[in-house]
Protein backbone atom coordinates (compact mmCIF):
# COMPACT_ATOMS: atom_id res chain seq x y z
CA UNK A 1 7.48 -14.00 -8.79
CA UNK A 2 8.84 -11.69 -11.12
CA UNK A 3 7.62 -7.76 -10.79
CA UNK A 4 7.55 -5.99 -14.08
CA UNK A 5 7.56 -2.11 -14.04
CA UNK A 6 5.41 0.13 -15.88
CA UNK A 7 3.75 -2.60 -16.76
CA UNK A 8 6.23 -2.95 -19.76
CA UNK A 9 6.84 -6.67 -21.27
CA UNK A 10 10.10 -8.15 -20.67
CA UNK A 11 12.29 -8.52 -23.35
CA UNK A 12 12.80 -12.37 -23.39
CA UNK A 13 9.73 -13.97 -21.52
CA UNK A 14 8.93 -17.69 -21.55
CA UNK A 15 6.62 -18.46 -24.61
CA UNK A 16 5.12 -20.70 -21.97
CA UNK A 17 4.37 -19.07 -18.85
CA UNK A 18 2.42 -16.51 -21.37
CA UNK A 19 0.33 -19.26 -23.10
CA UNK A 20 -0.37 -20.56 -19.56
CA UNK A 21 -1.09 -16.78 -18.44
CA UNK A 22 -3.55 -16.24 -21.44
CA UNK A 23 -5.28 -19.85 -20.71
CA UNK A 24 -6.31 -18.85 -17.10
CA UNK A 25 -7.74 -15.56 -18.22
CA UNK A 26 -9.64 -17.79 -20.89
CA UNK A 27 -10.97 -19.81 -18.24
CA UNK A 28 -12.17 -17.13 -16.01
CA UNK A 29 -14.19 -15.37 -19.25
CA UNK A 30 -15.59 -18.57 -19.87
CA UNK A 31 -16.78 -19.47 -16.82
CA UNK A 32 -17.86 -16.16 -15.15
CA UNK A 33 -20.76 -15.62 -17.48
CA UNK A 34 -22.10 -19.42 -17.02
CA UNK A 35 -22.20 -18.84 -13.65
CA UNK A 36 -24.66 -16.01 -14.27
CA UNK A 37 -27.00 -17.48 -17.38
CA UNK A 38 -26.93 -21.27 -15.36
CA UNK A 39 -28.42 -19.20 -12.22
CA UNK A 40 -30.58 -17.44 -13.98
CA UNK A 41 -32.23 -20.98 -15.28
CA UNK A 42 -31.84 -22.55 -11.55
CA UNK A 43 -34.04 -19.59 -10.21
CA UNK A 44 -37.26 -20.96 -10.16
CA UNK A 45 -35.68 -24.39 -8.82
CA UNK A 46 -33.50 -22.39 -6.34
CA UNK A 47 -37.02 -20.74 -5.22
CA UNK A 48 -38.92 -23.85 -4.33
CA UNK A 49 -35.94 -24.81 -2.33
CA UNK A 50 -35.75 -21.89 0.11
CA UNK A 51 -38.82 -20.18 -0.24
CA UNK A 52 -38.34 -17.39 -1.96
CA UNK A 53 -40.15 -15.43 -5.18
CA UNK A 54 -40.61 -11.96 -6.51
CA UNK A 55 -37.75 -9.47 -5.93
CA UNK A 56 -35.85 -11.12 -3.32
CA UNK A 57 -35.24 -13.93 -5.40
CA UNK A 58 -34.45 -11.91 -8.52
CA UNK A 59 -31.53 -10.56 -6.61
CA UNK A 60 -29.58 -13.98 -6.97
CA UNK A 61 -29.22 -12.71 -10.49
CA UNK A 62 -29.27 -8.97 -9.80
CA UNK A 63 -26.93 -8.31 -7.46
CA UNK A 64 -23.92 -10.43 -8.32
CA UNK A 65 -24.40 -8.43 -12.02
CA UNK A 66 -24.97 -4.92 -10.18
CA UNK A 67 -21.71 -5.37 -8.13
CA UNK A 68 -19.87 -6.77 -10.86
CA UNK A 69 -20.89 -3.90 -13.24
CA UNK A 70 -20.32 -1.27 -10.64
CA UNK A 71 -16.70 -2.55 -9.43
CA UNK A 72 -14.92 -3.10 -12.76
CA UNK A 73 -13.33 0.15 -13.55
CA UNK A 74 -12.12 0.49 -9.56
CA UNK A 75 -10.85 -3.10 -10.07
CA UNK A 76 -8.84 -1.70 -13.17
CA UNK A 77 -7.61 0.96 -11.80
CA UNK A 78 -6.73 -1.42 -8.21
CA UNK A 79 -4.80 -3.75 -10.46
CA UNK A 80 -2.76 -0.99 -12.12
CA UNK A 81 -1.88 0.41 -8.17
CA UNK A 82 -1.29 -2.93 -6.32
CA UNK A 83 -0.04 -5.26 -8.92
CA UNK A 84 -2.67 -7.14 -11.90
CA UNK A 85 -1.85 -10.78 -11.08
CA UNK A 86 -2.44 -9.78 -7.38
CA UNK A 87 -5.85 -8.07 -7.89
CA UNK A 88 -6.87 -11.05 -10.13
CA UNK A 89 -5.72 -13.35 -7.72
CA UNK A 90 -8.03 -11.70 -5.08
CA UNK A 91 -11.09 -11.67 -7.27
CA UNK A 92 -10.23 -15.68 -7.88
CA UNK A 93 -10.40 -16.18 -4.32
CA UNK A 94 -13.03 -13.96 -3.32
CA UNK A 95 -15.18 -15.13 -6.76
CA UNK A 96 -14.43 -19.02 -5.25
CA UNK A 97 -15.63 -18.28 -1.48
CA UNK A 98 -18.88 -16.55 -2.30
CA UNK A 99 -19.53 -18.98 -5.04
CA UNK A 100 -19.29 -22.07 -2.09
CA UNK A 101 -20.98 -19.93 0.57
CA UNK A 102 -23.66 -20.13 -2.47
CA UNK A 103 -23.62 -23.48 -2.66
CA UNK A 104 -24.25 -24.01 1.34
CA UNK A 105 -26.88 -20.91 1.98
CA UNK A 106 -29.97 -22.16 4.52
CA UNK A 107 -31.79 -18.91 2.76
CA UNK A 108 -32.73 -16.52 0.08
CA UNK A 109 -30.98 -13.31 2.00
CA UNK A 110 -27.85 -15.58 2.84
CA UNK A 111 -27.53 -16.99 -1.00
CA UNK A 112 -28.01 -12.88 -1.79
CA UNK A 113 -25.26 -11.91 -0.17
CA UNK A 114 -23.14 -14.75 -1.27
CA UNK A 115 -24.45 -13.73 -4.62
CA UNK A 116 -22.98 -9.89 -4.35
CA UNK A 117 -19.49 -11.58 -2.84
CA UNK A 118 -18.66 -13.39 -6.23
CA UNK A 119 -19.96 -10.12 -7.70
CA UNK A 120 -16.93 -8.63 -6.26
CA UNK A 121 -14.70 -11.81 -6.96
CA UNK A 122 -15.96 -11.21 -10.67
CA UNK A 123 -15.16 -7.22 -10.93
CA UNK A 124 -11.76 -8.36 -10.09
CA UNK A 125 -11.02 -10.96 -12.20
CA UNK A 126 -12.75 -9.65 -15.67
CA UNK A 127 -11.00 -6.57 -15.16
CA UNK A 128 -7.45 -7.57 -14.03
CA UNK A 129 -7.47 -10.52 -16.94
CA UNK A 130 -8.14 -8.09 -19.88
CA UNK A 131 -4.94 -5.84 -18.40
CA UNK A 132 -2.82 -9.03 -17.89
CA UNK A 133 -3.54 -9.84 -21.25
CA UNK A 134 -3.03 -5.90 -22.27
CA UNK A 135 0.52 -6.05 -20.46
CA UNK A 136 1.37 -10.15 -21.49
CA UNK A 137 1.11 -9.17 -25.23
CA UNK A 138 2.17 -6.83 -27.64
CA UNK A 139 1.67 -6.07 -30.99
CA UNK A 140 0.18 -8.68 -33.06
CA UNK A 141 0.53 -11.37 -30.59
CA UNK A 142 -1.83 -8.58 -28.47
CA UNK A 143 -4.68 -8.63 -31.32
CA UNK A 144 -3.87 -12.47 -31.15
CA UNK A 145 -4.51 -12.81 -27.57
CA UNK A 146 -7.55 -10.78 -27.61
CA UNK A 147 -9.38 -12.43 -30.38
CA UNK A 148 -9.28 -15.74 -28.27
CA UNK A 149 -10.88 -13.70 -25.41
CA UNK A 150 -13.47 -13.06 -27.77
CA UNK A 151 -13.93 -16.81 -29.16
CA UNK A 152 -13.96 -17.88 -25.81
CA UNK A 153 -17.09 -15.06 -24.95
CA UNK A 154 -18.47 -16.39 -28.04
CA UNK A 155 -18.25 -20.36 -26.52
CA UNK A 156 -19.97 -19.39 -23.16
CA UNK A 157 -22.54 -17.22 -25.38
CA UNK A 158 -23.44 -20.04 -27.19
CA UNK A 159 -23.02 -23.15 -24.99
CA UNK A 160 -23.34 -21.49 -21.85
CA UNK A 161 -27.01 -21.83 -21.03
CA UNK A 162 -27.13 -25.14 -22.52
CA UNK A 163 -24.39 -26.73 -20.46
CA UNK A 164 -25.04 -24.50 -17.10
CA UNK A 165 -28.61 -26.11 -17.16
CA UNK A 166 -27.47 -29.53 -17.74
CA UNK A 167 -25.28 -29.26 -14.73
CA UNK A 168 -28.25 -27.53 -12.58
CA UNK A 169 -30.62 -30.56 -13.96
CA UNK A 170 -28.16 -33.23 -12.99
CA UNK A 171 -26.00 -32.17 -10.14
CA UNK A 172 -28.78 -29.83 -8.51
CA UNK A 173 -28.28 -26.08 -7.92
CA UNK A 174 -25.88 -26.39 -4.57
CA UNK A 175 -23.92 -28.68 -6.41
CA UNK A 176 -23.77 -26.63 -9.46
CA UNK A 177 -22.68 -23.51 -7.23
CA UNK A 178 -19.89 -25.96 -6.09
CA UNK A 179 -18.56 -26.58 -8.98
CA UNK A 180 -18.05 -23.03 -10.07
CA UNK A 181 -15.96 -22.69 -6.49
CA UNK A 182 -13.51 -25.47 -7.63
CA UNK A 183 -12.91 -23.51 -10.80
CA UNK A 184 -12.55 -20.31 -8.82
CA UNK A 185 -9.75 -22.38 -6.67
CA UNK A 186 -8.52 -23.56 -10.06
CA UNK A 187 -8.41 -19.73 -11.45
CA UNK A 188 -6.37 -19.23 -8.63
CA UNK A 189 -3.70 -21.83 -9.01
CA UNK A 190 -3.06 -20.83 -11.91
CA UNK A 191 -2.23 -16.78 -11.02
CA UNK A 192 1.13 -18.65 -9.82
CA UNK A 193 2.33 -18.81 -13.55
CA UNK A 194 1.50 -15.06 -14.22
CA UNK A 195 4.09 -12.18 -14.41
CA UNK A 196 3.35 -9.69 -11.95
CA UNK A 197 2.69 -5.81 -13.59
CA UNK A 198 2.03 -2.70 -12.53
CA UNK A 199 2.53 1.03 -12.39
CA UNK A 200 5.68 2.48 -10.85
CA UNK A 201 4.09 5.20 -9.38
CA UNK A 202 3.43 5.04 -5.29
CA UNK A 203 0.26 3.49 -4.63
CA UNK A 204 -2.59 5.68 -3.67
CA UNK A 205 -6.56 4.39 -3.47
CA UNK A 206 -9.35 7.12 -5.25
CA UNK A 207 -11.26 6.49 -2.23
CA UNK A 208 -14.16 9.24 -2.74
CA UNK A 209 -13.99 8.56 -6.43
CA UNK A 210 -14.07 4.85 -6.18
CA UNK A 211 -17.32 5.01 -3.85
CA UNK A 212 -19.17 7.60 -6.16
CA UNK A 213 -19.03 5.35 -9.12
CA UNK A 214 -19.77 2.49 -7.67
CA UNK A 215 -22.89 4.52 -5.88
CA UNK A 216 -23.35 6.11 -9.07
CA UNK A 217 -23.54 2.79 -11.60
CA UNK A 218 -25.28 0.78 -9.17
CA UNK A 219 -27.72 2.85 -8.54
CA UNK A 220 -28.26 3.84 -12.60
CA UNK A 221 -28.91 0.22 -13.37
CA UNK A 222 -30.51 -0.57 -10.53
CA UNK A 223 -33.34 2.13 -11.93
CA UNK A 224 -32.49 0.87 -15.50
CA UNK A 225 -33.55 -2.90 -14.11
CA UNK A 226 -36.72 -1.44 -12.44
CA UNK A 227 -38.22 0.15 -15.25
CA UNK A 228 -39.17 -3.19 -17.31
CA UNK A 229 -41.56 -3.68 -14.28
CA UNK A 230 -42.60 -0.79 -12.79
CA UNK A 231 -42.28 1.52 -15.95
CA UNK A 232 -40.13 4.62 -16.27
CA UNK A 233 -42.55 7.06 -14.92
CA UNK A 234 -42.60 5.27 -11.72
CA UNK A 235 -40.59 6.78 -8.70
CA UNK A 236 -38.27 3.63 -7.94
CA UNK A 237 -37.39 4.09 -11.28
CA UNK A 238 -36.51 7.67 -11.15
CA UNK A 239 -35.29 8.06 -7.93
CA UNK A 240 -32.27 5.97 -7.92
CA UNK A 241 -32.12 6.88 -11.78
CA UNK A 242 -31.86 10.83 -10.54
CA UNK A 243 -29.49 10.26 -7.37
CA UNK A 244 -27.46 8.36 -9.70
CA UNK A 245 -26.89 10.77 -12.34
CA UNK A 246 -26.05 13.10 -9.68
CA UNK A 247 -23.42 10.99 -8.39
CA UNK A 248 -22.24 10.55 -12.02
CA UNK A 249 -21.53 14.65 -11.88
CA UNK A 250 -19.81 14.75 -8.83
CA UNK A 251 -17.47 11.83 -9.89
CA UNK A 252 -16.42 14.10 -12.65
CA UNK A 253 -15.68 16.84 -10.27
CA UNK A 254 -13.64 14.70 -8.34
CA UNK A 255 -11.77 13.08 -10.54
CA UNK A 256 -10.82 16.23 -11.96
CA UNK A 257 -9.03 17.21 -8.75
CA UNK A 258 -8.15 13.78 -7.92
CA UNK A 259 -4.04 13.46 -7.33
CA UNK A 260 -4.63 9.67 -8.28
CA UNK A 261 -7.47 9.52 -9.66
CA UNK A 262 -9.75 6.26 -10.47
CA UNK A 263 -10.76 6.90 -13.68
CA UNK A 264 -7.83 9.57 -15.27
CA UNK A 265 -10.37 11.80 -17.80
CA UNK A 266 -7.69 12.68 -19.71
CA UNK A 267 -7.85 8.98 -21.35
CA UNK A 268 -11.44 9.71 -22.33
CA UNK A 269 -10.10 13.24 -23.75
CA UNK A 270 -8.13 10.50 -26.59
CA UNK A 271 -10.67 10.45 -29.38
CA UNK A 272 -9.11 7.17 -30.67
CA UNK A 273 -10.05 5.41 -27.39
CA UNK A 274 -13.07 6.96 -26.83
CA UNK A 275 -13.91 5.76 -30.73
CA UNK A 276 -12.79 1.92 -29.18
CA UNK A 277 -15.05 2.60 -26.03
CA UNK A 278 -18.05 3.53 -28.13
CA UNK A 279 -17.38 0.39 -30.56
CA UNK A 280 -17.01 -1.83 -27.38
CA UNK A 281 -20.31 -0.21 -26.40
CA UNK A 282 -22.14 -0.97 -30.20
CA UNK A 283 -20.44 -4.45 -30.27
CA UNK A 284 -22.04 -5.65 -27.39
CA UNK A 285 -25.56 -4.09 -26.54
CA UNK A 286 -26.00 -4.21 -30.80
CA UNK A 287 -27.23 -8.22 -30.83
CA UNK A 288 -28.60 -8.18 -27.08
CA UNK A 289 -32.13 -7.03 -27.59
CA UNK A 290 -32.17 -9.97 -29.82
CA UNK A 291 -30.81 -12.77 -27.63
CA UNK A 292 -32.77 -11.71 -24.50
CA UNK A 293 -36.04 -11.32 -26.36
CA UNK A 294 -36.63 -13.28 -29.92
CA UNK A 295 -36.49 -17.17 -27.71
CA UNK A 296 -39.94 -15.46 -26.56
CA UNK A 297 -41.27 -14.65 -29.59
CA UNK A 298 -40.44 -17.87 -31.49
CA UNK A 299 -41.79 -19.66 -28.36
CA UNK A 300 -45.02 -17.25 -27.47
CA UNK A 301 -45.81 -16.62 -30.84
CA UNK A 302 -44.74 -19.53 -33.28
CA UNK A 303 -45.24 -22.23 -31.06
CA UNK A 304 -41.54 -23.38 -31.30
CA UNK A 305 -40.01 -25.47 -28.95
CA UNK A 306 -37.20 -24.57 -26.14
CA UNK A 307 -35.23 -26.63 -28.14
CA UNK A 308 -35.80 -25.05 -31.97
CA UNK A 309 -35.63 -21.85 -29.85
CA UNK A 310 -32.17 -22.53 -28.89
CA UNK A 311 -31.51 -24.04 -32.28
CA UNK A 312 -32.27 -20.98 -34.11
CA UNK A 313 -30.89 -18.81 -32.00
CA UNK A 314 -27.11 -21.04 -32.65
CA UNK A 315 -27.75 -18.79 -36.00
CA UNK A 316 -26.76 -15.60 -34.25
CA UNK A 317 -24.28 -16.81 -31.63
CA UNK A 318 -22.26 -19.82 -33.98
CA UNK A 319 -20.72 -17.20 -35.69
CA UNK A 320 -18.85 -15.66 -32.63
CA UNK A 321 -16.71 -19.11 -32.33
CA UNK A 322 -15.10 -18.50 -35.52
CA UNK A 323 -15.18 -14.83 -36.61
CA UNK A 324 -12.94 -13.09 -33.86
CA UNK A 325 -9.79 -15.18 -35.10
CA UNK A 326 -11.13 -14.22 -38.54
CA UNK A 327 -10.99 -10.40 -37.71
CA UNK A 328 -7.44 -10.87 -35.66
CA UNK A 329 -5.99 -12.45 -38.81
CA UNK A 330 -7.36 -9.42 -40.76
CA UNK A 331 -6.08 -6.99 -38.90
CA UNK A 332 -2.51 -8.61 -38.74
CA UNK A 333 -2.37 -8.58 -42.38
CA UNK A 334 -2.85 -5.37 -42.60
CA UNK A 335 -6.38 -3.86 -42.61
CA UNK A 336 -6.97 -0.75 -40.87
CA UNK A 337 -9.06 -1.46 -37.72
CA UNK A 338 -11.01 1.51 -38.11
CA UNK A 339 -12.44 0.20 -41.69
CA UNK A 340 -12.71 -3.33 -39.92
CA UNK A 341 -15.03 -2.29 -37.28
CA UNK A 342 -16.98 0.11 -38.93
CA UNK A 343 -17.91 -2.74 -41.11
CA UNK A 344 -19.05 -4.82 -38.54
CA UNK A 345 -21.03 -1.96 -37.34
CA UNK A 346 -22.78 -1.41 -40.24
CA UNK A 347 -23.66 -5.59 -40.31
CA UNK A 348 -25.33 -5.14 -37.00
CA UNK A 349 -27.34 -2.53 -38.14
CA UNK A 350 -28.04 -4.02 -41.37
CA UNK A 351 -28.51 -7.40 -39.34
CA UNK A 352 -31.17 -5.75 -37.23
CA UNK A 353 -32.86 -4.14 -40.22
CA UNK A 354 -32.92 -7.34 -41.71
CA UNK A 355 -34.78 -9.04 -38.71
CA UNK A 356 -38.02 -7.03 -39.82
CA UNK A 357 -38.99 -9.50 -41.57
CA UNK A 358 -40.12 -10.99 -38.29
CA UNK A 359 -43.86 -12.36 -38.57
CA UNK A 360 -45.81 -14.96 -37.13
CA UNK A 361 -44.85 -18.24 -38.84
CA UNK A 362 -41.55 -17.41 -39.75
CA UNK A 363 -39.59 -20.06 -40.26
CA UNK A 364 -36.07 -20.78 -39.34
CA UNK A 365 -35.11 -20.06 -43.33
CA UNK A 366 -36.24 -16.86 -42.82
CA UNK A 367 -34.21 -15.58 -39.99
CA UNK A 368 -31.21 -17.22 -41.23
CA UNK A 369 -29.85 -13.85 -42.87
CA UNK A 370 -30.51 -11.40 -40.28
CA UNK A 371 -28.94 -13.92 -37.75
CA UNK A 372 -26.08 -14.93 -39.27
CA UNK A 373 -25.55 -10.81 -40.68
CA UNK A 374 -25.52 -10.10 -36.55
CA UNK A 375 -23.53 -13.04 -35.29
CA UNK A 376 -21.20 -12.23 -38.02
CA UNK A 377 -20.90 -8.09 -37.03
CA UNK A 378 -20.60 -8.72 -33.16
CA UNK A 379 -17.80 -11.93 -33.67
CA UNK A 380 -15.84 -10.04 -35.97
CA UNK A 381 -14.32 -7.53 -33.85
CA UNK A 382 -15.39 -8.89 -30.66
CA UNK A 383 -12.12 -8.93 -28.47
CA UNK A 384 -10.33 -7.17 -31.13
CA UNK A 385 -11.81 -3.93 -30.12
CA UNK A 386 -10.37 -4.43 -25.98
CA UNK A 387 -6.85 -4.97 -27.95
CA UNK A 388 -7.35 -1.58 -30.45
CA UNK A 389 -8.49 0.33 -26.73
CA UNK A 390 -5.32 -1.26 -25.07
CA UNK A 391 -3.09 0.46 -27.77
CA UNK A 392 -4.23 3.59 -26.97
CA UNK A 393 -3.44 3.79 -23.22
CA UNK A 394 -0.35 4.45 -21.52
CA UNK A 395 1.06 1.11 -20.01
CA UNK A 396 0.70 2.08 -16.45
CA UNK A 397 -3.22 2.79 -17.16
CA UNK A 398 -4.18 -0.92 -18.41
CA UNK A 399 -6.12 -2.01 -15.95
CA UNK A 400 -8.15 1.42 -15.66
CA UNK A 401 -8.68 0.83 -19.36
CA UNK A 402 -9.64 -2.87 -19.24
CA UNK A 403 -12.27 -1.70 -15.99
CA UNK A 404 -13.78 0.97 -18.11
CA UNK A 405 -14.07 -1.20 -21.18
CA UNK A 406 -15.76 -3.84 -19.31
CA UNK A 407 -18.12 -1.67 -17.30
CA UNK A 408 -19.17 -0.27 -20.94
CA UNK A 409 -19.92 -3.33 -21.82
CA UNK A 410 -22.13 -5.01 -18.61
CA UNK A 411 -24.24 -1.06 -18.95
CA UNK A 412 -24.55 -0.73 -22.26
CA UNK A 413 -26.00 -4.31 -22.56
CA UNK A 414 -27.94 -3.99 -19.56
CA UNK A 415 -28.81 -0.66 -20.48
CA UNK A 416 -29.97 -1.99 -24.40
CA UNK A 417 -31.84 -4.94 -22.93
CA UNK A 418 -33.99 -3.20 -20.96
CA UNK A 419 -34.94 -0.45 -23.41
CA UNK A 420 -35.75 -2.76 -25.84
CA UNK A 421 -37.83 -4.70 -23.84
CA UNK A 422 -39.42 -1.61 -22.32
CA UNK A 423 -40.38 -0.55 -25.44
CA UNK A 424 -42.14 -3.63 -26.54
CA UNK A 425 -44.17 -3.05 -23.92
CA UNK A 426 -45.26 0.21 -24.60
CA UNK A 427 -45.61 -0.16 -27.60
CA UNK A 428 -47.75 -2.63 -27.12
CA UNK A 429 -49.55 -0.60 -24.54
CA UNK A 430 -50.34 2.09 -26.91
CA UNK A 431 -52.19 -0.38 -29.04
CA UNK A 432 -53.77 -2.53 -26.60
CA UNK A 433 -54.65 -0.36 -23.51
CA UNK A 434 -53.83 -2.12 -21.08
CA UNK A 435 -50.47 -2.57 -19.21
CA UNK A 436 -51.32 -6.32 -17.67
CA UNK A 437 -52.08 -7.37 -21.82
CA UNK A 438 -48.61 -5.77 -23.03
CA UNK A 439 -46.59 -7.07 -21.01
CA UNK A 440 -48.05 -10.75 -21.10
CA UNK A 441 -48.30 -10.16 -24.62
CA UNK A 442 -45.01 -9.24 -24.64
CA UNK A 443 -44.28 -12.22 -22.58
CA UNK A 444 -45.00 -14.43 -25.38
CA UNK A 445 -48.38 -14.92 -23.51
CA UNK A 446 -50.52 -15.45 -25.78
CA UNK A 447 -53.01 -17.54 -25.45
CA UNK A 448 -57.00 -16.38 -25.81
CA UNK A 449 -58.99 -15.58 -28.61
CA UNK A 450 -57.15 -12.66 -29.64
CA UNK A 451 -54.10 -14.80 -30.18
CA UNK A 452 -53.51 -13.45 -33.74
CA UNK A 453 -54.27 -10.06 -33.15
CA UNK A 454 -51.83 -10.15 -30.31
CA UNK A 455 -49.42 -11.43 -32.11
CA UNK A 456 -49.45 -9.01 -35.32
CA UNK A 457 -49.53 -6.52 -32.86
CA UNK A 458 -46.15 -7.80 -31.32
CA UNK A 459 -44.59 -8.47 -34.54
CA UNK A 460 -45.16 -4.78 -35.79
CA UNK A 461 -43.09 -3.27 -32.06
CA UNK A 462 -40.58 -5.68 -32.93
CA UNK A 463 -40.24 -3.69 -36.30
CA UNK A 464 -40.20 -0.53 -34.75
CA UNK A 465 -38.14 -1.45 -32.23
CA UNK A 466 -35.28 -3.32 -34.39
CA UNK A 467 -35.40 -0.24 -36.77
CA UNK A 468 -34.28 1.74 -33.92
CA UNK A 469 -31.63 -0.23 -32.84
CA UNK A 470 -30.18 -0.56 -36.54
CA UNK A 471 -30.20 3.42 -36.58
CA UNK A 472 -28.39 3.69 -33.51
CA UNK A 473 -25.79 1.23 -34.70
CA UNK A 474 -25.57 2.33 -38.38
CA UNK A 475 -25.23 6.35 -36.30
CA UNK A 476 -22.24 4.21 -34.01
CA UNK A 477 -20.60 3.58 -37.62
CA UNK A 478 -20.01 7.26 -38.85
CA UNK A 479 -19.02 7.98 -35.27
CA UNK A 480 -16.41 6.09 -34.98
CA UNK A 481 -14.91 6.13 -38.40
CA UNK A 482 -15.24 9.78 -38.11
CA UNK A 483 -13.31 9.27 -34.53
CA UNK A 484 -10.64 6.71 -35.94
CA UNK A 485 -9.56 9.29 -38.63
CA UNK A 486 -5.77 9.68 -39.37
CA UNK A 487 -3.94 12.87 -37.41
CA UNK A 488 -3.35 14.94 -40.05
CA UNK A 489 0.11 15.57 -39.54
């Protein structure tokens, strides 16, 4: 296995060992995410088979997204100490065992621990893939590369759920758990084709760094993921919400003094990749109030089926199969990234503007344009914007960078998600008084005699609540093209 310094490309490499490189990292961004959305859907089937509800159960889903939030960035940074194949290799193999202790756990606390193991395996191969890729790939070939990690997010966005719950209806949840090891074997396997990269410098592990952010981000979305239940005034909301933001602090403070540090500051101190990390940010948690939350409405309030649900929603995600090539082919002919993704900033906030047109009895005609206007702003520079970051970075920092870009990504969403939902329901609650009725209402609950009340009443917080989010992304826009703007000299 070949050992590539400064995690520099070689000047003749094998056209084929890269295409096989860039296929496993494909595989583990397609697959990594069904394992979470086709767990999510075995949940309640998973909870009639050992017993289990309320939060214990929820933790199946919880905890392999906490710990695979919280260990990206220290993954990164890992890869760029100890080598990027090796650290995805790990993740492979780690991602594989918890994934078949899954499939064998006798109980709920057994299949939760399991659960946080392929959280680890995860950390380490979503962040270690998006620096192979970063250190594979140069140039246009780069923006190339990265688009296709984009149209493959966009496949497991939009098939994802469909095909994780056929394999949880047919094969049954152990089995489906099983399945997911094999490809975790297979992601391995294939690490044997990869070029090994990374930094020349001795290696030296962030070890109080790396355990302040992890304490620090698990324990901020951990408060984040309370708050849609208990409510943000409540103190297992604020409590891990204020230790956390402590933490945050004092991992500045140390990585200032840091020798090695996990997360180098100075990279954040680069306005051009701090203009990426804020697009990355937009890009993602833009759409995700929508795709967590409008299969609710069009079910609760218009009656629609699971199936037109998911139909309709193929409005919003469809467009991610195709537009990330479309936005790599752009770029390579010549269009300056920063007017490229500012557009599709603005088309998410117009896109979310759009959707409040939202009322009961809408018809699928009717959401077509605000649909289609997001699908088409997140696709277009999904994946693109990872490759933009990666230009920005030194080459012995690529993994740190690919860490922090994913970790932006799993908070912000998770972050998004929860706000909006949040404020649905207090919204809701202002109207209504009563917390029970908001957040059944909210629910798509809503059967009774106030049915139409209920639902006018939910249709006007989803305007308020879209108009927000289109503010905050049209605000995202004249950031970064203000951030993005030529050096002067």
């Amino acid at each position: 296995m070949a050992i590539v310094d400064n995690a520099a490309p070689a000047p003749v490499r094998a056209r084929g060992r890269d295409t096989l490189a860039l296929l496993v990292v494909l595989l583990g961004y397609l697959t990594l995410p069904m394992l979470m959305s086709g767990t999510t859907i075995a949940l309640p089937t998973i909870g009639t088979a050992v017993g289990a509800s309320g939060a214990a159960l929820q933790w199946v889903v919880v905890g392999y997204f906490l710990t695979a939030s919280s260990l990206m960035l220290v993954a990164g940074s890992l890869g760029d100490l100890f080598g990027r194949r090796r650290v995805f290799a790990a993740g492979a193999l780690v991602y594989a065992t918890g994934s078949l202790a899954s499939a064998f756990a006798g109980g709920v606390l057994l299949l939760d621990l399991a659960r946080t193991v392929s959280g680890i395996g995860a950390a380490g191969v979503m962040a270690s893939g998006g620096a192979i890729l970063g250190s594979t790939f140069t140039g246009a070939a780069r923006t190339r590369a990265f688009a296709a990690l984009g149209t493959t997010a966009g496949v497991g966005l939009a098939v994802g759920p469909t095909l994780s719950g056929w394999l949880v209806g047919s094969l049954g949840w152990r089995a489906f758990f099983a399945v997911f090891a094999a490809i975790g074997l297979l992601i391995l396997a294939g690490t044997t084709v990869m070029t090994e990269t990374r930094a020349t410098r001795r290696p030296r592990i962030d070890a109080l760094g790396s355990v302040t952010l992890i304490g620090a981000l698990a324990l901020v979305m951990f408060g984040v993921n309370q708050a849609a239940d208990a409510g943000w005034a409540s103190a297992s909301v604020l409590l891990p919400l204020a230790v956390g933001m402590g933490l945050a602090v004092t991992f500045t403070v140390i990585e200032r003094h840091a020798p090695y540090p996990v997360l180098d500051l100075a990279v954040l101190r680069n306005r051009r990749f701090a203009a990426w990390c804020l697009a990355c940010l937009f890009v993602s948690a833009g759409p995700s109030g929508v795709l967590a939350f409008l299969p609710t409405f069009l079910q609760g309030v218009n009656g629609a089926s699971t199936q037109l649900a998911g139909l309709t929603m193929m409005l919003l995600t469809a467009p991610v199969l195709l537009m990330p090539q479309v936005g790599a082919w752009v770029v390579n002919r010549g269009v300056a990234p920063r007017l490229l993704i500012t557009i599709s900033l603005l088309l998410l906030a117009i896109g979310n503007g759009w959707l409040t047109v939202l009322h009961p009895g809408i018809g699928v005609g009717g959401l077509a344009g605000p649909l289609l206007t997001i699908g088409i702003g997140m696709g277009l520079m999904i994946g693109t914007t990872d490759a933009q970051a990666m230009n920005e970075v030194a080459p012995e920092r690529l993994g740190m960078a690919a860490g922090l870009l994913n970790t932006v990504r799993g908070g912000g969403t998770t972050l998004v998600t929860t706000l909006f939902g949040t404020a649905l329901i207090n919204l809701l609650q202002a109207r209504l008084g009563s917390t029970q009725t908001a957040v059944e209402v909210a629910a798509g609950n809503l059967n009774g005699p106030d049915r139409a009340t209920h639902a006018a009443l939910l249709s006007e917080a989803w305007h308020v609540v879209t108009w927000s989010v289109a503010g905050s992304c049209a605000a995202a826009a004249i950031g970064v093209w203000v951030l993005l703007r030529p050096d002067r000299r």
